[in-house]
Protein backbone atom coordinates (compact mmCIF):
# COMPACT_ATOMS: atom_id res chain seq x y z
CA UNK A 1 97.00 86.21 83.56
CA UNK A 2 100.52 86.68 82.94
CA UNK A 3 102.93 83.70 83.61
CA UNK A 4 104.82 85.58 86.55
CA UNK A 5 101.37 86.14 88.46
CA UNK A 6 100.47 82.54 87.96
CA UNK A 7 103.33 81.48 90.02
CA UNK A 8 102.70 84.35 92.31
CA UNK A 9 99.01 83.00 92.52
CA UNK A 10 100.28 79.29 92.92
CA UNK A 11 102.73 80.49 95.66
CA UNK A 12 99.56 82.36 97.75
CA UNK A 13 98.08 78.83 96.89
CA UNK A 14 100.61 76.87 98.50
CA UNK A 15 100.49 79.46 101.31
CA UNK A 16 96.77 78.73 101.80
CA UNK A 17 97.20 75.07 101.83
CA UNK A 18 100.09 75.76 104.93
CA UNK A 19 98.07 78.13 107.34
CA UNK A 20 95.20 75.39 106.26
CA UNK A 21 97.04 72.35 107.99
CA UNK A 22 97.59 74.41 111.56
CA UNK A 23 93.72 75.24 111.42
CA UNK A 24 91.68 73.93 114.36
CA UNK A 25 88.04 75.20 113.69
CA UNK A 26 85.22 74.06 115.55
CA UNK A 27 82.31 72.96 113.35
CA UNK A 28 78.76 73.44 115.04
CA UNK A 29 75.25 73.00 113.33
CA UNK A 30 73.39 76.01 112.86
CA UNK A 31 70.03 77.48 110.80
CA UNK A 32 68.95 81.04 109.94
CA UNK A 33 67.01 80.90 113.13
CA UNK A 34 69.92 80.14 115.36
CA UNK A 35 72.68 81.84 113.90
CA UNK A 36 73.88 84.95 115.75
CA UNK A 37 76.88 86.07 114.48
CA UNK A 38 77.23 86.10 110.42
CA UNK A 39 79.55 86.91 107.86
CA UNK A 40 79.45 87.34 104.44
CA UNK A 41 82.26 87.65 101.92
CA UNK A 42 81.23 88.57 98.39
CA UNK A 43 83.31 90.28 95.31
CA UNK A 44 82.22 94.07 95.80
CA UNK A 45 83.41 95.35 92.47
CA UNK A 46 80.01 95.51 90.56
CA UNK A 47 77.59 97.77 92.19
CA UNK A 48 74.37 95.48 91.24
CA UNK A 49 76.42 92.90 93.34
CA UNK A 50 77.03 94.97 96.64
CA UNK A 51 72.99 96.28 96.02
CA UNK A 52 71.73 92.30 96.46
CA UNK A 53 74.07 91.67 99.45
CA UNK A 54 72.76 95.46 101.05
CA UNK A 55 69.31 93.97 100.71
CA UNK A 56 70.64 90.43 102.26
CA UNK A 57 72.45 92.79 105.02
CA UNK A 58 68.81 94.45 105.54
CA UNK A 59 66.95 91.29 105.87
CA UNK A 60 69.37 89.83 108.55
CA UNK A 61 69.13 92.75 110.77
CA UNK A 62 65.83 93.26 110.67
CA UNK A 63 66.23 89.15 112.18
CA UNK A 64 67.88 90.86 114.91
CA UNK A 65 71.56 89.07 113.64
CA UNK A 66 74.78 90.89 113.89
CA UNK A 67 76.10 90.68 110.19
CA UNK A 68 79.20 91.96 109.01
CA UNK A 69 79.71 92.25 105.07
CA UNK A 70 83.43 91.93 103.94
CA UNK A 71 83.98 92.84 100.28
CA UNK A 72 86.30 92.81 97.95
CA UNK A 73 87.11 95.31 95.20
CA UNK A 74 89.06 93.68 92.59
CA UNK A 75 90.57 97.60 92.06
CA UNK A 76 94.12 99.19 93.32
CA UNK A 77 91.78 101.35 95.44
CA UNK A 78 88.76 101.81 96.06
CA UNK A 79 88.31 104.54 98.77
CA UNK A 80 86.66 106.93 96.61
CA UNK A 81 83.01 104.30 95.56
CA UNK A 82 82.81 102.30 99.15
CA UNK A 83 82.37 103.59 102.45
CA UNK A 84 83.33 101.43 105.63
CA UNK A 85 80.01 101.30 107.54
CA UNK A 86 79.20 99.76 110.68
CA UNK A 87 78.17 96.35 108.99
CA UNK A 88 80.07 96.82 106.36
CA UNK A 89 84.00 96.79 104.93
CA UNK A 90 86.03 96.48 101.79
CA UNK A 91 89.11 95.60 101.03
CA UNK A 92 91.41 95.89 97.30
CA UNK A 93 94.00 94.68 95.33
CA UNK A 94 96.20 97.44 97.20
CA UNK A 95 95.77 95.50 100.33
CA UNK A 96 97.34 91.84 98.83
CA UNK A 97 101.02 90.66 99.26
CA UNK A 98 102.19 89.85 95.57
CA UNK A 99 101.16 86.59 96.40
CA UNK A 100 97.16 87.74 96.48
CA UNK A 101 97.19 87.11 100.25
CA UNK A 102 95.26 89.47 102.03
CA UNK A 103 96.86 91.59 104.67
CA UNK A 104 94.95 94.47 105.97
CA UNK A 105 93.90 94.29 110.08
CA UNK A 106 90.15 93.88 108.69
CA UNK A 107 91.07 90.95 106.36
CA UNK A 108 93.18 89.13 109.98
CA UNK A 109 90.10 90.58 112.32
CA UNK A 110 87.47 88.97 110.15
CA UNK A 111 89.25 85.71 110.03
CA UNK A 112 89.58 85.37 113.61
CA UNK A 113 86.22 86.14 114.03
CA UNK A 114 84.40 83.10 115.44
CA UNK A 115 80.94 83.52 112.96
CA UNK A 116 78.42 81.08 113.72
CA UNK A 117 77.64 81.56 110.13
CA UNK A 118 79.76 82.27 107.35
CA UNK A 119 78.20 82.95 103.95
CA UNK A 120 80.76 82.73 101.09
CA UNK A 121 78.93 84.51 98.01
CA UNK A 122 82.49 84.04 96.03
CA UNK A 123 81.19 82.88 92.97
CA UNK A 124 84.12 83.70 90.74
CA UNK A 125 86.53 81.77 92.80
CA UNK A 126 88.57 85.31 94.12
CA UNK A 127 92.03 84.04 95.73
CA UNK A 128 91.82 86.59 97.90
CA UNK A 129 88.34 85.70 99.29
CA UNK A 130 88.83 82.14 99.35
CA UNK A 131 92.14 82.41 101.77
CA UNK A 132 90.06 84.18 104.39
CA UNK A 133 86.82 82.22 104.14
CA UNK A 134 89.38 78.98 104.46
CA UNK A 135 91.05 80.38 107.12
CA UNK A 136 87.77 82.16 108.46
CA UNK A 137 87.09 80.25 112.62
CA UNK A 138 83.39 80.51 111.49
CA UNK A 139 81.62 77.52 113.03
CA UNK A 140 79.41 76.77 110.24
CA UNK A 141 79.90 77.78 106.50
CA UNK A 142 77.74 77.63 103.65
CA UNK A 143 78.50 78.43 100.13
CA UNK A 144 78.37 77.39 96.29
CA UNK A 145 79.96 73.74 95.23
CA UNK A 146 83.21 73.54 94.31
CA UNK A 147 86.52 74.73 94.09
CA UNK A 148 87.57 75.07 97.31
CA UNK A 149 84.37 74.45 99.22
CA UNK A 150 84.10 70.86 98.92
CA UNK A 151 85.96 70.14 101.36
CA UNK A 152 85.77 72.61 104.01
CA UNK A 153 82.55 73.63 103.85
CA UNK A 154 79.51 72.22 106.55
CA UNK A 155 76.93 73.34 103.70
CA UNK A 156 77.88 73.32 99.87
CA UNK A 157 74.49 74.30 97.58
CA UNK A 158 75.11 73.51 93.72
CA UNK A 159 73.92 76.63 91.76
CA UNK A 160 74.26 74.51 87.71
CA UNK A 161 74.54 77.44 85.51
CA UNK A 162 72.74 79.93 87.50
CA UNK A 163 76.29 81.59 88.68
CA UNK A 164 75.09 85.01 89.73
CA UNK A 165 74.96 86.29 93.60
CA UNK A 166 71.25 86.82 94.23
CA UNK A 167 70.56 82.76 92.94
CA UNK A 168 73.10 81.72 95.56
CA UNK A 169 71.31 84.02 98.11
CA UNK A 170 67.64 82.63 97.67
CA UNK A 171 69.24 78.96 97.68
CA UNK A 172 71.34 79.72 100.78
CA UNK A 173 67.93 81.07 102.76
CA UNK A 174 65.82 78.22 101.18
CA UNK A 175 68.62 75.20 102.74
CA UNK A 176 69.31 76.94 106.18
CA UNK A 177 65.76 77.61 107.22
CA UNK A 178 65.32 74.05 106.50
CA UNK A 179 67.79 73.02 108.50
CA UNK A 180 65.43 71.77 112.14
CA UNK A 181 67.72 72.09 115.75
C-alpha cells in the first residue's frame, strides 16, 4: 500500500473510531433458532467465496429467516459479475470516499438495519466491511477473533490458522445453535 493511502486508510480509521463513540446499540442474546432478521457481510471478490455464503444464504431461508447478504468487491466496478438480488447486494471500491468509507444508500441502509444477527465473514480485515459491521445496529454479532471484533462483538469464534470463509461458517452454526434461550 502506498504511503498516501495509508494515511488515507488511517484517516477512515480515525473516522470509524468517531461515528463509534456516538453509537448506542442495543445488545440482545440470540441463537440460530431465534434469530429473525440476519446479515451477513463477506468479501465478494472470489467467486468460490460468494458460492459458500449462496449455500449459507440457502440454508437460512429454507429456516424460514430473512437474510440479507452484503458483499464487497474489492474492484472499481463490479456491475458486469454480480447481480443485486432480493437477498443479496454488492458494493466496490467505486462506492468508497478516499478515505475507504463506504457511501452508497445500501452500505447507510444496511447499517441502520436493526439485525438480530449479524454475521461478519470478514476474514481479511476489509476497512470497508469493518466500518459498517462496527457501525452495523445489529443486536447480536458474531464473527472471527480479532482485529476489530474483540471488542464489539457479543460472539468472537477463534478460527487458528484455518482463515478461509466456509471454516468460519461451520464454527459460527456449531456456537449459535448451542447457544440455549
Amino acid at each position: 500500500m502506498s504511503p498516501v493511502k495509508k494515511i488515507q486508510l488511517k484517516i477512515g480509521k480515525y473516522t470509524l473510531k468517531k461515528e463509534k463513540k456516538k453509537l448506542r446499540r442495543q445488545s440482545l442474546s440470540t441463537n440460530l433458532e431465534k434469530a429473525t432478521t440476519i446479515g451477513i457481510l463477506y468479501n465478494a471478490t472470489q467467486r468460490e467465496d460468494c458460492e459458500v455464503v449462496k449455500n449459507l444464504v440457502i440454508d437460512l431461508r429454507q429456516m424460514k429467516k430473512d437474510v440479507l447478504a452484503f458483499g464487497f468487491v474489492d474492484l472499481k466496478d463490479y456491475s458486469d459479475n454480480f447481480k443485486p438480488h432480493i437477498n443479496y447486494a454488492f458494493f466496490s471500491n467505486g462506492q468508497l470516499t478516499k478515505t475507504f468509507i463506504p457511501k452508497s444508500i445500501d452500505c447507510t441502509n444496511f447499517i441502520e438495519k436493526p439485525f438480530s444477527l449479524l454475521i461478519d465473514l470478514n476474514i481479511n480485515n476489509d476497512f470497508p466491511l469493518e466500518y459498517i459491521a462496527s457501525l452495523s445496529k445489529a443486536t447480536f454479532k458474531v464473527g472471527s477473533t480479532g482485529s476489530y471484533r474483540n471488542g464489539d462483538y457479543e460472539l468472537t469464534i477463534n478460527i487458528g490458522e484455518n482463515k478461509n470463509i466456509k471454516f468460519l461458517i461451520e464454527q459460527i452454526k456449531h456456537f449459535l445453535t448451542m447457544i440455549k434461550l
